[in-house]
Structure formats: structure tokens, C-alpha cells
N, C-alpha and C. Protein backbone atom coordinates (compact mmCIF):
# COMPACT_ATOMS: atom_id res chain seq x y z
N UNK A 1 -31.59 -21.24 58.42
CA UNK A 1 -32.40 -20.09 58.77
C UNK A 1 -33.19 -20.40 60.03
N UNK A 2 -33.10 -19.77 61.14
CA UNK A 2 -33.93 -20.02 62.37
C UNK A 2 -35.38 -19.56 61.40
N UNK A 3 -36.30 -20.28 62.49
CA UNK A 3 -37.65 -20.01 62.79
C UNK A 3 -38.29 -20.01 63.91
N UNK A 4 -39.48 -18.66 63.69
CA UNK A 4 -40.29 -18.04 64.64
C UNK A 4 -41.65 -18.56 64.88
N UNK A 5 -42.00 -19.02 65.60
CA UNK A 5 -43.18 -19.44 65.91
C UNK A 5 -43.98 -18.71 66.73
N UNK A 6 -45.81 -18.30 66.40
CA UNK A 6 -46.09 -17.33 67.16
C UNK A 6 -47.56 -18.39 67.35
N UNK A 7 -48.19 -18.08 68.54
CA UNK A 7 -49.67 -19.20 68.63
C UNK A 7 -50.15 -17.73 69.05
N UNK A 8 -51.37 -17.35 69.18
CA UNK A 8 -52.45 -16.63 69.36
C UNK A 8 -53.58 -17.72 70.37
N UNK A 9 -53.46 -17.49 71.49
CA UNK A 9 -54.46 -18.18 72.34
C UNK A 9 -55.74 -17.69 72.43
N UNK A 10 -56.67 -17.37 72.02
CA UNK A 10 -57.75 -16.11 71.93
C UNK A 10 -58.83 -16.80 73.07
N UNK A 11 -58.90 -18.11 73.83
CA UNK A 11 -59.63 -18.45 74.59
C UNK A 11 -58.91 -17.74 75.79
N UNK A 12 -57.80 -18.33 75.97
CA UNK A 12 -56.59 -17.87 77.31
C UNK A 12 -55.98 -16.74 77.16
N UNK A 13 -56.37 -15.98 76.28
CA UNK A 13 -55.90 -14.42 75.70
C UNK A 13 -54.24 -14.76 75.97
N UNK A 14 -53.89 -15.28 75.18
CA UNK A 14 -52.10 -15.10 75.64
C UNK A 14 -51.72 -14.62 73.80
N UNK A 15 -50.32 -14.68 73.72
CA UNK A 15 -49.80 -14.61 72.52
C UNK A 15 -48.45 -14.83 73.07
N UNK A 16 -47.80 -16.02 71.87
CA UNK A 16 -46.49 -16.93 72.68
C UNK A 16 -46.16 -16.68 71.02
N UNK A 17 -44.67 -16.70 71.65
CA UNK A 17 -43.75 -16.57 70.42
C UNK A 17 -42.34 -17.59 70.92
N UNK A 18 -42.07 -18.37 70.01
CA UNK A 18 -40.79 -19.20 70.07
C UNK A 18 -40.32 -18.56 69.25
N UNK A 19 -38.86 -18.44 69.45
CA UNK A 19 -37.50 -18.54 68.53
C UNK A 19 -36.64 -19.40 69.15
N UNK A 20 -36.73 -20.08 69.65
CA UNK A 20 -35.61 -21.31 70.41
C UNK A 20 -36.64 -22.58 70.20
N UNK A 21 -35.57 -24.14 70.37
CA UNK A 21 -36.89 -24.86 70.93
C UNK A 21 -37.84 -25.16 71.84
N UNK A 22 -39.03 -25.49 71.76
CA UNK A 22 -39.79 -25.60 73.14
C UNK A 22 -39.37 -26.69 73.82
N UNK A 23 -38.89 -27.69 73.39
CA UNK A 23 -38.58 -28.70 73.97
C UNK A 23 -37.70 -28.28 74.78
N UNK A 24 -37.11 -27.66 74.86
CA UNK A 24 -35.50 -26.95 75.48
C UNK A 24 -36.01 -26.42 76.76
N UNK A 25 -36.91 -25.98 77.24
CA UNK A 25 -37.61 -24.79 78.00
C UNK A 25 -37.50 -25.75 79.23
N UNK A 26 -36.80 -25.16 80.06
CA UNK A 26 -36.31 -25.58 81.75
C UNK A 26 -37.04 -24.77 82.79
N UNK A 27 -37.04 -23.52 82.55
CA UNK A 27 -38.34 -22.43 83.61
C UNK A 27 -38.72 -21.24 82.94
N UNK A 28 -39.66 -21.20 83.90
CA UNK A 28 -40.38 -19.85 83.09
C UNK A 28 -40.23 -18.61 84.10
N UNK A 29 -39.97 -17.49 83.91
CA UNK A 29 -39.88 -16.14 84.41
C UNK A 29 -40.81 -14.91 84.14
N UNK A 30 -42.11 -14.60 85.07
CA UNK A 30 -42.82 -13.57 84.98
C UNK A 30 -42.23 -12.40 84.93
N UNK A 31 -41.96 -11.23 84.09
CA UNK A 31 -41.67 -10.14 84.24
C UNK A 31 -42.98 -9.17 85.05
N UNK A 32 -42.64 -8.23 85.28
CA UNK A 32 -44.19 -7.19 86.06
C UNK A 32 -44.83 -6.43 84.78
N UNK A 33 -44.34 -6.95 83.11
CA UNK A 33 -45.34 -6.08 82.74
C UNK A 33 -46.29 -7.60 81.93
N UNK A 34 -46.71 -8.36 82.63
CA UNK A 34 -47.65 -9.56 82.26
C UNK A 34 -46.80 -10.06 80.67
N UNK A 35 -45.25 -10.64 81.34
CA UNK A 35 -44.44 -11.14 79.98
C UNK A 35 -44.15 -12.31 80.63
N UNK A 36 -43.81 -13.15 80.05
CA UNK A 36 -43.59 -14.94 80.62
C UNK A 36 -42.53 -15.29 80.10
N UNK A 37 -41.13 -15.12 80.33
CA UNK A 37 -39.69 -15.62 79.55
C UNK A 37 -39.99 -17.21 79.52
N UNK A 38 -39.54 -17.76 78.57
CA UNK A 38 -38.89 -19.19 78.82
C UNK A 38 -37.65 -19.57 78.70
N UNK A 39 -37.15 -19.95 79.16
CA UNK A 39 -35.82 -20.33 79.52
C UNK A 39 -35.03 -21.85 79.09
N UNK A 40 -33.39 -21.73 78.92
CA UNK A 40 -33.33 -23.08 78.74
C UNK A 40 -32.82 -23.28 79.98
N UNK A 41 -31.66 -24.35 79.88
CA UNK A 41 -30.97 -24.80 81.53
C UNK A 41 -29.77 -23.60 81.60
N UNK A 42 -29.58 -23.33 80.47
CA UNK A 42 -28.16 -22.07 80.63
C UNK A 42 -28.63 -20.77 80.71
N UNK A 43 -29.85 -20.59 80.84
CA UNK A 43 -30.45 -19.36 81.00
C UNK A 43 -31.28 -18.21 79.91
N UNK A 44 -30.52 -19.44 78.79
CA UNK A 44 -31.31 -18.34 77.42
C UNK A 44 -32.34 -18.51 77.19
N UNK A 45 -33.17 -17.61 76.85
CA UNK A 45 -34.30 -17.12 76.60
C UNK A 45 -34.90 -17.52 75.06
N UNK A 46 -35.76 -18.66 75.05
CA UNK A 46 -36.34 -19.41 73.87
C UNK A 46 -37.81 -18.56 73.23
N UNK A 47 -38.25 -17.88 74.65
CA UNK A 47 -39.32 -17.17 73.70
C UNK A 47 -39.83 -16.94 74.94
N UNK A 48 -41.38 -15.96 74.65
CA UNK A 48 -41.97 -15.30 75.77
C UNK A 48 -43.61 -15.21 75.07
N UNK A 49 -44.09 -15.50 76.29
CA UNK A 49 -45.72 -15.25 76.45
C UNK A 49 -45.91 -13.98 76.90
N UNK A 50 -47.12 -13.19 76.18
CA UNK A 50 -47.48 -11.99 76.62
C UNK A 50 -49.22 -12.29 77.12
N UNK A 51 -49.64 -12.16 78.34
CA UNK A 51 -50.66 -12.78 79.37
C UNK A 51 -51.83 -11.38 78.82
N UNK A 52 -52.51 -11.89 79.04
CA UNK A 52 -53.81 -10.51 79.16
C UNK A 52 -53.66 -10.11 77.52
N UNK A 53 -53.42 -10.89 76.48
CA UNK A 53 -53.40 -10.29 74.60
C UNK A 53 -54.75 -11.02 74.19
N UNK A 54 -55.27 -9.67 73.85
CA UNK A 54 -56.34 -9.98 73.07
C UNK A 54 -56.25 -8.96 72.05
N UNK A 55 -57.19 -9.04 70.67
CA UNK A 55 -57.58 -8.40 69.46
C UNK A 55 -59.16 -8.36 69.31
N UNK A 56 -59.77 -7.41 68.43
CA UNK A 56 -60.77 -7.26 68.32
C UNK A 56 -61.48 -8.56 67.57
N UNK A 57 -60.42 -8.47 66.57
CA UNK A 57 -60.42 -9.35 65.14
C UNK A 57 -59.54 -10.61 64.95
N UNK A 58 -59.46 -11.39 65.29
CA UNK A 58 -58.68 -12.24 65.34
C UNK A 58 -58.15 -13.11 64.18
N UNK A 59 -59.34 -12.79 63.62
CA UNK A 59 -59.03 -13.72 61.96
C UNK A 59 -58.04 -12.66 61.25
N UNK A 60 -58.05 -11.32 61.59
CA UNK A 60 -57.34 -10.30 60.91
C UNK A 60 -55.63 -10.10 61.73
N UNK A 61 -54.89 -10.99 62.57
CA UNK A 61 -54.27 -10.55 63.43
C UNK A 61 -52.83 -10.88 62.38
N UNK A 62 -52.00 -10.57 62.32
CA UNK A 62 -51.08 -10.41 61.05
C UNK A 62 -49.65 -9.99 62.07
N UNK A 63 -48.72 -11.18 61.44
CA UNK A 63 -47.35 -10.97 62.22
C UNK A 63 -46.25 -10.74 60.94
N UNK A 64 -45.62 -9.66 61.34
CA UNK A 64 -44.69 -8.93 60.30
C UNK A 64 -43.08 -9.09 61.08
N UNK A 65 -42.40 -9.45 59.77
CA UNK A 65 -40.47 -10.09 60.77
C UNK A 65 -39.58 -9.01 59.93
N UNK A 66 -38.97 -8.27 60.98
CA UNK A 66 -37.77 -7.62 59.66
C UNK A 66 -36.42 -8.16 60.10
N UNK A 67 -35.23 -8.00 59.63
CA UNK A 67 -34.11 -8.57 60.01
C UNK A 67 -33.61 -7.29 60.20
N UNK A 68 -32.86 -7.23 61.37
CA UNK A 68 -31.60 -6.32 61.11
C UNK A 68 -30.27 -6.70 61.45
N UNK A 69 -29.42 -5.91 60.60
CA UNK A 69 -28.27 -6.39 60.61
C UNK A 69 -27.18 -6.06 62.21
N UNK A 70 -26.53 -6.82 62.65
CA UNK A 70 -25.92 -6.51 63.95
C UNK A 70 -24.69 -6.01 63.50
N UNK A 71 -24.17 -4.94 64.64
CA UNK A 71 -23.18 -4.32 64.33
C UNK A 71 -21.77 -5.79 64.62
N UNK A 72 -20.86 -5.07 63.91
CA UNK A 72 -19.66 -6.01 64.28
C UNK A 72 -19.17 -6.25 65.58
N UNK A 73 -18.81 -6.45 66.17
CA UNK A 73 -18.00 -6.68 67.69
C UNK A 73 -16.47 -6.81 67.16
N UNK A 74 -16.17 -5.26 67.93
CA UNK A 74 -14.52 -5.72 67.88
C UNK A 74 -13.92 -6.09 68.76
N UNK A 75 -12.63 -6.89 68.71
CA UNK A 75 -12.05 -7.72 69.66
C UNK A 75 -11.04 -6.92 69.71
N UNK A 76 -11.22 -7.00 71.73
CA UNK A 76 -9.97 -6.40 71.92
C UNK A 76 -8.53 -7.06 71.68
N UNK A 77 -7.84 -5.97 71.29
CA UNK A 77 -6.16 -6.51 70.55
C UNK A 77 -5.57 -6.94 72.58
């Protein structure tokens, strides 16, 4: 079963989420809406920082995961 890792920076207002390893992470990529990709050496995307996140409440900040199922991929004959 993968796992998600989320940190809440509330000094540096960020909020970082892994689903890859961090150790893996080769560069990082600013998007323009204050998002931070991380990257491995092949280009995939291990997780992303969102810059400027803050909450009112922080002790109350609550992360919810749903799964969904992916459609099949058919192969072409």
C-alpha cells in the first residue's frame, strides 16, 4: 500500500505532501499558482508544496484520502 505524507509548516505557512520518496527528489518546479512540484531524475512528480497555506486553527486542520478506481486502458490490437 503506498503512503501519503502531509507536514503542515504553520511558521513558513507551506503545506507539503509526499506520495513518492523524498529521498528521490532531484528538482523542484514552481508552478504560477504558488505550487512547488518535486521531482525525481525521470521527471515524476513525488509530491508538491503549496507556498502562502495557512489555517485559522491549526490544531483542527484534518486530511481526508479517498481512492478511486482507474479506468482500464485498452491496448491497441
Amino acid at each position: 500500500m503506498a503512503q501519503v505524507k502531509v507536514f503542515y509548516d504553520q511558521r513558513g505557512k507551506t503545506l507539503t505532501v509526499w506520495f513518492g520518496e523524498p529521498k528521490a527528489e532531484y528538482i523542484c518546479e514552481e508552478t504560477a499558482e504558488e505550487i512547488v512540484l518535486m521531482k525525481d531524475r525521470s521527471g515524476h512528480v513525488l509530491g508538491f508544496e503549496k507556498l502562502n497555506f495557512k489555517v485559522s486553527r491549526p490544531e483542527q486542520l484534518a486530511v481526508a484520502f479517498e481512492t478511486v478506481k482507474q479506468p482500464s486502458r485498452k491496448r491497441a490490437a
